[in-house]
N, C-alpha and C. Protein backbone atom coordinates (compact mmCIF):
# COMPACT_ATOMS: atom_id res chain seq x y z
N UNK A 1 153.98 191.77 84.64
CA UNK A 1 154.22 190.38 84.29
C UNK A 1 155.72 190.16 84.17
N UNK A 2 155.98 189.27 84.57
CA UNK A 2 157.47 188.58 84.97
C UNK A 2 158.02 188.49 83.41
N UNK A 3 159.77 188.83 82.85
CA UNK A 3 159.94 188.92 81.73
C UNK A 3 160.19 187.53 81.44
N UNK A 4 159.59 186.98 80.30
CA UNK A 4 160.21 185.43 80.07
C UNK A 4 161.59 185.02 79.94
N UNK A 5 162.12 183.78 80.30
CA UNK A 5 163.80 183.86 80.17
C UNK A 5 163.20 182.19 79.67
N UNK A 6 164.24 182.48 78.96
CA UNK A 6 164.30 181.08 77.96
C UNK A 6 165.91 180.42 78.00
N UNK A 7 166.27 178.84 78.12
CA UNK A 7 167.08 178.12 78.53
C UNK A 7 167.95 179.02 77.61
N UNK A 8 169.54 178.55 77.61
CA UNK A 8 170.15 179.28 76.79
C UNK A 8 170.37 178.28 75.15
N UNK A 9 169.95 177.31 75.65
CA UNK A 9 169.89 176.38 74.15
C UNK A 9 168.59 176.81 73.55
N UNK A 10 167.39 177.19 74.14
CA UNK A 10 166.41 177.51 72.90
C UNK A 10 166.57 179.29 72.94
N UNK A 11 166.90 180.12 73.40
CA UNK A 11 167.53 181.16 72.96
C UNK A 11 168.24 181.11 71.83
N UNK A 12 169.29 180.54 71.76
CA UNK A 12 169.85 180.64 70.25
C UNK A 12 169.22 179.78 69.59
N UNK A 13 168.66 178.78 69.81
CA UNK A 13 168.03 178.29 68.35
C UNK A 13 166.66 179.43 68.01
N UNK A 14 165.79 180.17 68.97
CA UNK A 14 165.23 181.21 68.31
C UNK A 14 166.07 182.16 68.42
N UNK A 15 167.33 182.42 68.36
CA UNK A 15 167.90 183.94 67.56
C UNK A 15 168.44 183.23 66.35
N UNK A 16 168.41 181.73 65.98
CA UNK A 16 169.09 181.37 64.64
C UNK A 16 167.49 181.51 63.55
N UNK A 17 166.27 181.31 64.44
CA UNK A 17 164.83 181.32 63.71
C UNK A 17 164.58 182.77 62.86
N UNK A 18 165.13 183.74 63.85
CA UNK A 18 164.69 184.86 63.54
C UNK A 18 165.77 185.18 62.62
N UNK A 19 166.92 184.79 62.64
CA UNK A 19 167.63 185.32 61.81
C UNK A 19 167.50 184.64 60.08
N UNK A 20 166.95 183.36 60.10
CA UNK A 20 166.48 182.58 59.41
C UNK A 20 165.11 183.21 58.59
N UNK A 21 164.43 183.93 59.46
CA UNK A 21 163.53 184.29 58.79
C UNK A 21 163.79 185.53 58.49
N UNK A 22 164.17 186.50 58.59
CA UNK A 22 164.66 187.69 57.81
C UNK A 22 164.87 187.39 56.74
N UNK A 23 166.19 186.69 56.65
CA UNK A 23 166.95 186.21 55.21
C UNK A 23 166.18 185.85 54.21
N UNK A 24 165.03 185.00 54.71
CA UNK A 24 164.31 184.17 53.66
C UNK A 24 163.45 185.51 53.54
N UNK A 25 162.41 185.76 54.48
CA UNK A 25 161.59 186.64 53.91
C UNK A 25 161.74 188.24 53.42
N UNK A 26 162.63 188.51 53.73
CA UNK A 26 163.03 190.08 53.53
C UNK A 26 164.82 190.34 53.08
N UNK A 27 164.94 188.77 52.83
CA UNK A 27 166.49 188.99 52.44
C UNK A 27 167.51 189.76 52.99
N UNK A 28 167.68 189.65 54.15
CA UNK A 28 167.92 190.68 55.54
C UNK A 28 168.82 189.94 56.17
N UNK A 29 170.51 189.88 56.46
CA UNK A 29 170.96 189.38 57.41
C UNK A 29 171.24 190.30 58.80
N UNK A 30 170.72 189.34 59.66
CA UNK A 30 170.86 190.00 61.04
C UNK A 30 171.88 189.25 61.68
N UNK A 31 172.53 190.25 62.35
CA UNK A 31 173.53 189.68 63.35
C UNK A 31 172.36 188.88 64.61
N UNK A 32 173.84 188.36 65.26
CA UNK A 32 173.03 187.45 66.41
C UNK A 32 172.36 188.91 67.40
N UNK A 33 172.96 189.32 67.42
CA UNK A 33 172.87 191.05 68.37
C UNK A 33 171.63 191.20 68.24
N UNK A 34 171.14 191.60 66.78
CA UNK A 34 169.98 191.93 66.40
C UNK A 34 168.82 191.29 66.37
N UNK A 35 169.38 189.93 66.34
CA UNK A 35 168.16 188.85 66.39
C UNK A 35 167.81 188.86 67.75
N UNK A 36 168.87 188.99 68.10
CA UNK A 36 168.15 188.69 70.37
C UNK A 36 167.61 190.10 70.41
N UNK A 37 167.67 191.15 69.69
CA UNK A 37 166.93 192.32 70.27
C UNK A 37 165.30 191.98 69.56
N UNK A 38 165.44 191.72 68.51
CA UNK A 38 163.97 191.38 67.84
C UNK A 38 163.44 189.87 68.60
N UNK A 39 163.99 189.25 69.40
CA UNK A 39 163.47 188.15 70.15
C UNK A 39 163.05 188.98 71.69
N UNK A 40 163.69 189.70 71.78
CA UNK A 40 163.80 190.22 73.30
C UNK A 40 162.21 191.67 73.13
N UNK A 41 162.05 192.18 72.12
CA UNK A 41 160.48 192.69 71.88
C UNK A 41 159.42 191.52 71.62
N UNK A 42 159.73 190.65 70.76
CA UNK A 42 158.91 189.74 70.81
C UNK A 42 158.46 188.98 72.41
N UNK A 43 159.33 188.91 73.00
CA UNK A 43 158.63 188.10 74.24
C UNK A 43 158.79 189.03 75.37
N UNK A 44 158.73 190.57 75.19
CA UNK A 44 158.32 191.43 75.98
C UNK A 44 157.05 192.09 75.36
N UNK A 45 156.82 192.65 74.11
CA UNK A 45 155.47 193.43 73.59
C UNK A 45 154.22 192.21 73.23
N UNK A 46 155.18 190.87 72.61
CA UNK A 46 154.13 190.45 71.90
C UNK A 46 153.58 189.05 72.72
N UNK A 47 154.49 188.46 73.71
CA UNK A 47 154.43 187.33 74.31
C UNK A 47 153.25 187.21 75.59
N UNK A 48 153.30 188.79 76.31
CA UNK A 48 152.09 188.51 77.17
C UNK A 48 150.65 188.17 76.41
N UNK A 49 150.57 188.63 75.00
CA UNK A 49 149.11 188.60 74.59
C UNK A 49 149.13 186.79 74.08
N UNK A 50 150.25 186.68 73.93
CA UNK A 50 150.39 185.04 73.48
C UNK A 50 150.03 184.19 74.47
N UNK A 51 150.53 184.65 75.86
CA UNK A 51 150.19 183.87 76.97
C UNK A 51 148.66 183.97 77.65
N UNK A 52 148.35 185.37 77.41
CA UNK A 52 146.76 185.62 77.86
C UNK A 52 146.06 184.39 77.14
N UNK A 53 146.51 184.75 75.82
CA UNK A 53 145.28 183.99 74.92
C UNK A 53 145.24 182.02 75.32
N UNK A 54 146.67 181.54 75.44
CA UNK A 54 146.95 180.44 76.36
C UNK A 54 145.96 180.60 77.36
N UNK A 55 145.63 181.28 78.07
CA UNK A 55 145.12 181.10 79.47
C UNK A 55 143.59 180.98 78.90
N UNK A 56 143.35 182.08 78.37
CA UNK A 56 141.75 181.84 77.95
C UNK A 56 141.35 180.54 77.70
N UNK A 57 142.27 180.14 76.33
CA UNK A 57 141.85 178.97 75.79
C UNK A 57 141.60 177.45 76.96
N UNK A 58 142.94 177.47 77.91
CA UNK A 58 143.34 176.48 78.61
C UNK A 58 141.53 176.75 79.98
N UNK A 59 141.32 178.29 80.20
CA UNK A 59 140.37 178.79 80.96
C UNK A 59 138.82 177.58 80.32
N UNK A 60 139.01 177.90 78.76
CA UNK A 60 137.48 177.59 78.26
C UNK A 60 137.25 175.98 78.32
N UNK A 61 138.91 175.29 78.26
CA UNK A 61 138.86 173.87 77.93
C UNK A 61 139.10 173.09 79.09
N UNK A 62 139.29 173.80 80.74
CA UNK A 62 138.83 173.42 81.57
C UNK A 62 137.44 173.39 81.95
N UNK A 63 136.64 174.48 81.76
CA UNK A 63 135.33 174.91 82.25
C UNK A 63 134.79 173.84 81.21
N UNK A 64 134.85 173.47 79.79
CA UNK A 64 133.94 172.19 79.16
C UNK A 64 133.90 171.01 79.55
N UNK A 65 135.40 170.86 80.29
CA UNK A 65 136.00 169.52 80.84
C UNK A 65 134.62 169.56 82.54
N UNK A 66 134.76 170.59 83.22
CA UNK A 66 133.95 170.45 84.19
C UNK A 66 132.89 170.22 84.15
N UNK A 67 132.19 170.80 83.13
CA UNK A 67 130.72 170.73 82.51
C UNK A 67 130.46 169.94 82.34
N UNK A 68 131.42 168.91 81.28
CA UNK A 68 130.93 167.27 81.08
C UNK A 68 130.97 166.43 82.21
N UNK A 69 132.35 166.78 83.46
CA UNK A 69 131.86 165.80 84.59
C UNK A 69 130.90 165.92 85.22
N UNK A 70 130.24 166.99 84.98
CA UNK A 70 128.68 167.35 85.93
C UNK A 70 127.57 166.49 85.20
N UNK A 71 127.80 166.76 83.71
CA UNK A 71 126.76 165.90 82.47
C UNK A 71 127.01 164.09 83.27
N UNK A 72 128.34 164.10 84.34
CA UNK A 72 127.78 162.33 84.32
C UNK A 72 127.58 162.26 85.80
N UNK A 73 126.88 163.62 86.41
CA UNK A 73 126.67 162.57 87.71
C UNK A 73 124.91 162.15 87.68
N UNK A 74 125.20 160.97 88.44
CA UNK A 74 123.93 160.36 88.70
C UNK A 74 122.75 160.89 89.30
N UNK A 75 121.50 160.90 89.13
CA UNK A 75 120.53 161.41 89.59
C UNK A 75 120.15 160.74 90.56
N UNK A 76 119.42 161.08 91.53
CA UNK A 76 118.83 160.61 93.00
C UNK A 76 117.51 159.92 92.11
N UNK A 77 117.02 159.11 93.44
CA UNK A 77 115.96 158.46 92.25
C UNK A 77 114.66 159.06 93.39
């Protein structure tokens, strides 16, 4: 799977997220360095299962969408 690349404006606003959330939750300052390495596992280890599950969902809520246009076709008489 292709590695995700993200614009360079929401790149740093998620390396300012992650660094944001250290601080708060673990009282942890991370350099920017460190934040793009903990962004850069995140959307290499953890992002394909994020996107599978996207697909499933988008998979199940097409197939209901099809189902109901079948629920309106007309019967032969």
């Amino acid at each position: 799977m292709k590695q995700v690349e993200f614009s360079k404006e929401i790149r740093q606003d998620l390396i300012r997220n992650i660094q944001e959330f250290f601080l708060q939750e673990r009282e942890e300052e991370l350099s920017e360095f460190q934040a793009a390495k903990v962004l850069e596992f995140i959307a290499a280890d953890i992002g394909p299962h994020i996107y599978n599950q996207a697909i499933r969902d988008a998979h199940a809520l097409l197939s209901n969408s099809i189902e109901d246009l079948y629920g309106l076709e007309k019967r032969a008489r």
